[in-house]
Protein backbone atom coordinates (compact mmCIF):
# COMPACT_ATOMS: atom_id res chain seq x y z
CA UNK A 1 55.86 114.04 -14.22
CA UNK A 2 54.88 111.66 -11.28
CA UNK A 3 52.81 108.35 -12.43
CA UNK A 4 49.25 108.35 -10.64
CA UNK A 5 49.04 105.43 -8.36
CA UNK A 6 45.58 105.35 -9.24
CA UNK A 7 46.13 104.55 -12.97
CA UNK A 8 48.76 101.39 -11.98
CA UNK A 9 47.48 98.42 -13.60
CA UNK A 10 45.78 100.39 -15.66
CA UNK A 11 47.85 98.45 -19.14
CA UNK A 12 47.31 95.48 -17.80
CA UNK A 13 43.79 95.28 -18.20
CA UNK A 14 43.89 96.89 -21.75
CA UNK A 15 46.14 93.89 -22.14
CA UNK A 16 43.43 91.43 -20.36
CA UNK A 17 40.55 92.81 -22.84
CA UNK A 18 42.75 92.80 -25.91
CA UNK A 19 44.43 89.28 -25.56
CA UNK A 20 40.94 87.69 -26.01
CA UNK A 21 39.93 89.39 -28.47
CA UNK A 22 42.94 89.23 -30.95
CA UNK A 23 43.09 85.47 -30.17
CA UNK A 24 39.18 85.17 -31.22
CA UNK A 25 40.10 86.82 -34.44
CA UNK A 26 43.18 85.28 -35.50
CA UNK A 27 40.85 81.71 -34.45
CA UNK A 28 38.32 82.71 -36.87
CA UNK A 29 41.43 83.87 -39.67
CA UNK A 30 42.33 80.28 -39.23
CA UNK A 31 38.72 78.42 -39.54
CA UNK A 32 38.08 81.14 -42.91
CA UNK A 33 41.05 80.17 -44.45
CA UNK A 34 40.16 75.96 -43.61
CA UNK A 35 36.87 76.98 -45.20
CA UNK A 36 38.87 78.37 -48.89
CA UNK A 37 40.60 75.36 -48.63
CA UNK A 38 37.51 73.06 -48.31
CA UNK A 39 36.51 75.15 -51.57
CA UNK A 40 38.98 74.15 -53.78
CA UNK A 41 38.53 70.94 -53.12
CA UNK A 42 35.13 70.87 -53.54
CA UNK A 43 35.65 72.75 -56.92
CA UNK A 44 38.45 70.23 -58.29
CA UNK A 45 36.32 67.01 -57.30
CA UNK A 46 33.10 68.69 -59.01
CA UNK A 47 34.60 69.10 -62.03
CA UNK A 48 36.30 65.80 -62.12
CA UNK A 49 33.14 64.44 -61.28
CA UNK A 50 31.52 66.90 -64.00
CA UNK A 51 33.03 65.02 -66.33
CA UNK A 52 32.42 61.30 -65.32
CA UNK A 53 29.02 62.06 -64.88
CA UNK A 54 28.94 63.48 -69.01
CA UNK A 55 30.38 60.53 -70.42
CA UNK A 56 27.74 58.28 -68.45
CA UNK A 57 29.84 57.78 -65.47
CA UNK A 58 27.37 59.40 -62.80
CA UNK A 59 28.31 56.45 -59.91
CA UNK A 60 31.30 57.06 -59.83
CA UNK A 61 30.88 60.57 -60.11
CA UNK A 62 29.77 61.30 -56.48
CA UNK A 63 32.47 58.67 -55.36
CA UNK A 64 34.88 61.44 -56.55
CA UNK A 65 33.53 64.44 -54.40
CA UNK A 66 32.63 62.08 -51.23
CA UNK A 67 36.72 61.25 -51.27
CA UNK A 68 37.78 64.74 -52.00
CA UNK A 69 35.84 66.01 -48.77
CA UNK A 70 34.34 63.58 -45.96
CA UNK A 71 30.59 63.80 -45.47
CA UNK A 72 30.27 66.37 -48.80
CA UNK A 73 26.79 65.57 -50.76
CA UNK A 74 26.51 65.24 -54.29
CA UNK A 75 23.99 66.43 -56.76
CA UNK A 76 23.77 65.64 -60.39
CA UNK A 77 21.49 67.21 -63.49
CA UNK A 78 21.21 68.50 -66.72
CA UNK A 79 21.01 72.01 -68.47
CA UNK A 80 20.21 71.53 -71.77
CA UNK A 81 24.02 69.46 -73.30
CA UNK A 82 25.61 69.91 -69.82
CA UNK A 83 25.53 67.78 -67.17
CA UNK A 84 26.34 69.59 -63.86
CA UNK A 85 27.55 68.69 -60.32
CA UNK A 86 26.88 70.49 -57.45
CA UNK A 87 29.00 69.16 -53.99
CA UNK A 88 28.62 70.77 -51.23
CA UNK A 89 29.55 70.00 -47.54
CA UNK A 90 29.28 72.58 -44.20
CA UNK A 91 32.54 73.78 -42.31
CA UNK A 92 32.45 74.57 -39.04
CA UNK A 93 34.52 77.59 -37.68
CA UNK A 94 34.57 78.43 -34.24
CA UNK A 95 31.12 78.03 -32.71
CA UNK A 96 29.42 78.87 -36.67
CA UNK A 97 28.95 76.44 -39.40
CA UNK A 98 29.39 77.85 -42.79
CA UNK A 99 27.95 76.26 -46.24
CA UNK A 100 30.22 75.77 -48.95
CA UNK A 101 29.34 74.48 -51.88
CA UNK A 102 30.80 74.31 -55.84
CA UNK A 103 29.03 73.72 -59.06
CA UNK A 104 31.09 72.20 -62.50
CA UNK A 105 29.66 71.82 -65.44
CA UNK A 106 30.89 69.18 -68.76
CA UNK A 107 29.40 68.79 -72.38
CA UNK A 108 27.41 65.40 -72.23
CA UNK A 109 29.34 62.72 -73.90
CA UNK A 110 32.63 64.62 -73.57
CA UNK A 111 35.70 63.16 -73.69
């Protein structure tokens, strides 16, 4: 069987559509998995910051989270004998920002 001349280059512009679009996913495979580790931070540094805040320490408390992750805000309150943290901060992947945010809670006057 002959090859049609009219199908020649034919692969090559399969190849020119599906370049782009792997690259775009493996791009945003990258920026999700820079966004899980932004979580974990955030999570560590609220609880940390959980539990300066419930033995009185609330100051230093969002010192802990802003360190943890540049630019991440801080909030601080009570449910009934807990004192919880909420930090959050937005990640950007690609062209789309993405909130991420992580809530700890402590015991008030913990040790």
């Amino acid at each position: 069987m002959h090859p049609n001349p009219r199908d020649r280059g034919s692969v090559s512009a399969e190849f020119a559509v599906a370049v782009p679009a792997i690259l775009i996913v493996i791009l945003l495979a990258i920026g999700a998995l820079g966004a899980g580790s932004v979580k974990v931070r955030l999570q560590d540094a609220a609880a940390d910051a959980a539990r300066l805040a419930a033995r009185g320490d609330g100051s230093r408390a969002a010192g802990v989270v802003s360190v943890a992750v540049a630019g991440a805000r801080t909030a601080i309150g009570t449910r009934g004998d807990l004192v919880c943290v909420t930090a959050s901060t937005e990640v950007r992947i690609a062209v789309f920002t993405v909130p991420v945010w992580a809530e700890s809670c402590a015991l008030e006057g913990g040790l």
